[in-house]
N, C-alpha and C. Protein backbone atom coordinates (compact mmCIF):
# COMPACT_ATOMS: atom_id res chain seq x y z
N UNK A 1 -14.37 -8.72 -6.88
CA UNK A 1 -15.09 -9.11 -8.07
C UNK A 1 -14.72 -8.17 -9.20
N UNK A 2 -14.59 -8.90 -10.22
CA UNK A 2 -14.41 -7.79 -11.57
C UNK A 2 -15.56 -8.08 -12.26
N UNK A 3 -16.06 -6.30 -12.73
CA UNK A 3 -17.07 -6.27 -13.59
C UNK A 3 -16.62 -5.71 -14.62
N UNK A 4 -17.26 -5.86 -15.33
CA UNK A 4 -17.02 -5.50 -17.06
C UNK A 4 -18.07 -4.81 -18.37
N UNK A 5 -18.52 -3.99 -18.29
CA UNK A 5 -19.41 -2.93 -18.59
C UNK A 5 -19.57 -2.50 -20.02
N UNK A 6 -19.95 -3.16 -21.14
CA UNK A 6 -19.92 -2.70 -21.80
C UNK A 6 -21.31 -1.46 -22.66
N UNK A 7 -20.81 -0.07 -23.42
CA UNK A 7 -21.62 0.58 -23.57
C UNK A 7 -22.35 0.70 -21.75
N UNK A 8 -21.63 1.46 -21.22
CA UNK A 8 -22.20 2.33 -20.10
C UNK A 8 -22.87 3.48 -20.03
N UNK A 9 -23.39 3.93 -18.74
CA UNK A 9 -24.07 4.79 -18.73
C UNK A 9 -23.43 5.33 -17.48
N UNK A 10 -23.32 6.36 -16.62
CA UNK A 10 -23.40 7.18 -15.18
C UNK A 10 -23.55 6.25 -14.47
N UNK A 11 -25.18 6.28 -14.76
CA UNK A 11 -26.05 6.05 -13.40
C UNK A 11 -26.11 4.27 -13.79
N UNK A 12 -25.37 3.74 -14.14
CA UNK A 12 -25.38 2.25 -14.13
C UNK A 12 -23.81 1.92 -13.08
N UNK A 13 -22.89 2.65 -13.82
CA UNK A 13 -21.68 2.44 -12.70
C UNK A 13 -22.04 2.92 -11.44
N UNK A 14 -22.68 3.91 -11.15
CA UNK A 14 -22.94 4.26 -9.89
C UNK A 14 -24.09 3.26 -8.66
N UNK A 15 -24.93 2.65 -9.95
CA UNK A 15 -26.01 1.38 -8.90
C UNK A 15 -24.77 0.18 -8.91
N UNK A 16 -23.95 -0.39 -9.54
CA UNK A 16 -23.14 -1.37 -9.53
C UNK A 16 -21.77 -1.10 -8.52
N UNK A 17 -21.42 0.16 -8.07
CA UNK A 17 -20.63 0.64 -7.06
C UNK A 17 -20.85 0.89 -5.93
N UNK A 18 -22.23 0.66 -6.08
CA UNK A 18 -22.68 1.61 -4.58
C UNK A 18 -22.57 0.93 -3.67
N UNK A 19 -21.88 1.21 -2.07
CA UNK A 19 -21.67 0.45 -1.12
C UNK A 19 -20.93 -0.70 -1.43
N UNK A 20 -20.25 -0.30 -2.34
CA UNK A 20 -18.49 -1.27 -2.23
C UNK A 20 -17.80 -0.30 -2.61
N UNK A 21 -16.02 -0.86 -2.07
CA UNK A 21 -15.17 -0.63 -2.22
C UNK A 21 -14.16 -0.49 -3.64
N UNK A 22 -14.57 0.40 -4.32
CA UNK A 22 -13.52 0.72 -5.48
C UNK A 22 -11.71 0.27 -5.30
N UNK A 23 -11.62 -0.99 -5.66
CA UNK A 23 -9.84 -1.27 -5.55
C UNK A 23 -9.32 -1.08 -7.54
N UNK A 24 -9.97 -1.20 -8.36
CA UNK A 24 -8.95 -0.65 -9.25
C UNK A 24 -11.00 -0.25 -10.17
N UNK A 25 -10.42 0.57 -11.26
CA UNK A 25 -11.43 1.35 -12.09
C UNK A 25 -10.45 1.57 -13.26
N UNK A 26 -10.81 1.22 -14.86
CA UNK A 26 -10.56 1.41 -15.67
C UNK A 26 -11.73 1.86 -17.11
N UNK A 27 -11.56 2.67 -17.71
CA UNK A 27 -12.73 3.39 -18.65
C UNK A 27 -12.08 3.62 -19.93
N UNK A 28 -12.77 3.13 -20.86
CA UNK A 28 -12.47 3.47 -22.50
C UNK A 28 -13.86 4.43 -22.48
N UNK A 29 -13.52 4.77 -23.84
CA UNK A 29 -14.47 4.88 -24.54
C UNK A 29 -16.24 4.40 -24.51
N UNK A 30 -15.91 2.74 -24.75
CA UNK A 30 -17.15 1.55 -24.58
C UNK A 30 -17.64 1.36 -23.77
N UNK A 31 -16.15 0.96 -22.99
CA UNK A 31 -16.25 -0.06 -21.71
C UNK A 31 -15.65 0.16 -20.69
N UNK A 32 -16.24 0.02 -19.34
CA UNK A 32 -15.64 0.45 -17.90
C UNK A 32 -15.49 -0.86 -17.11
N UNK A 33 -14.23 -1.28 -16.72
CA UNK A 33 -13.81 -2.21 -15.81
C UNK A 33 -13.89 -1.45 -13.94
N UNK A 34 -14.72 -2.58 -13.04
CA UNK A 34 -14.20 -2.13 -11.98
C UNK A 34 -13.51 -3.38 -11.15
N UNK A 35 -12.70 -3.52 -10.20
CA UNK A 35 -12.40 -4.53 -9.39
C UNK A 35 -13.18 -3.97 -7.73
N UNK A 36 -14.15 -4.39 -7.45
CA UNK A 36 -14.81 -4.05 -6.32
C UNK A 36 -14.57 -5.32 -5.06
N UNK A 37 -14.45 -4.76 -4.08
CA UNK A 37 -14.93 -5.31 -2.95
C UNK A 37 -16.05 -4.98 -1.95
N UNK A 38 -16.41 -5.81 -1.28
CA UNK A 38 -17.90 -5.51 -0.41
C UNK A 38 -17.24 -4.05 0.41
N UNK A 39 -17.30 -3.05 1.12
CA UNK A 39 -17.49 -1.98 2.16
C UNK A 39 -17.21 -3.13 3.27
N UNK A 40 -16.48 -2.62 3.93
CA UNK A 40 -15.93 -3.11 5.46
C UNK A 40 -16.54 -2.16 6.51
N UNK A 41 -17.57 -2.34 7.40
CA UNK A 41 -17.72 -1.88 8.44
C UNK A 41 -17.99 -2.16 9.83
């Protein structure tokens, strides 16, 4: 899934990451892109 974040905070990427898999992460300034997948266990 790609998310798209604009005007972020920390602790907002960190509840939207948590217990998935980080496959790509990109950050301006504004806005933080992540491409996540679910955690495989």
């Amino acid at each position: 899934m790609l998310y798209t974040i604009r005007h972020y905070y920390q602790n907002t990427n960190d509840a939207i990451t948590s217990g998935k898999e980080i496959l790509l992460e990109q950050r301006s300034r504004n806005t933080a892109q992540f491409v996540l997948r679910d955690s495989i266990k």
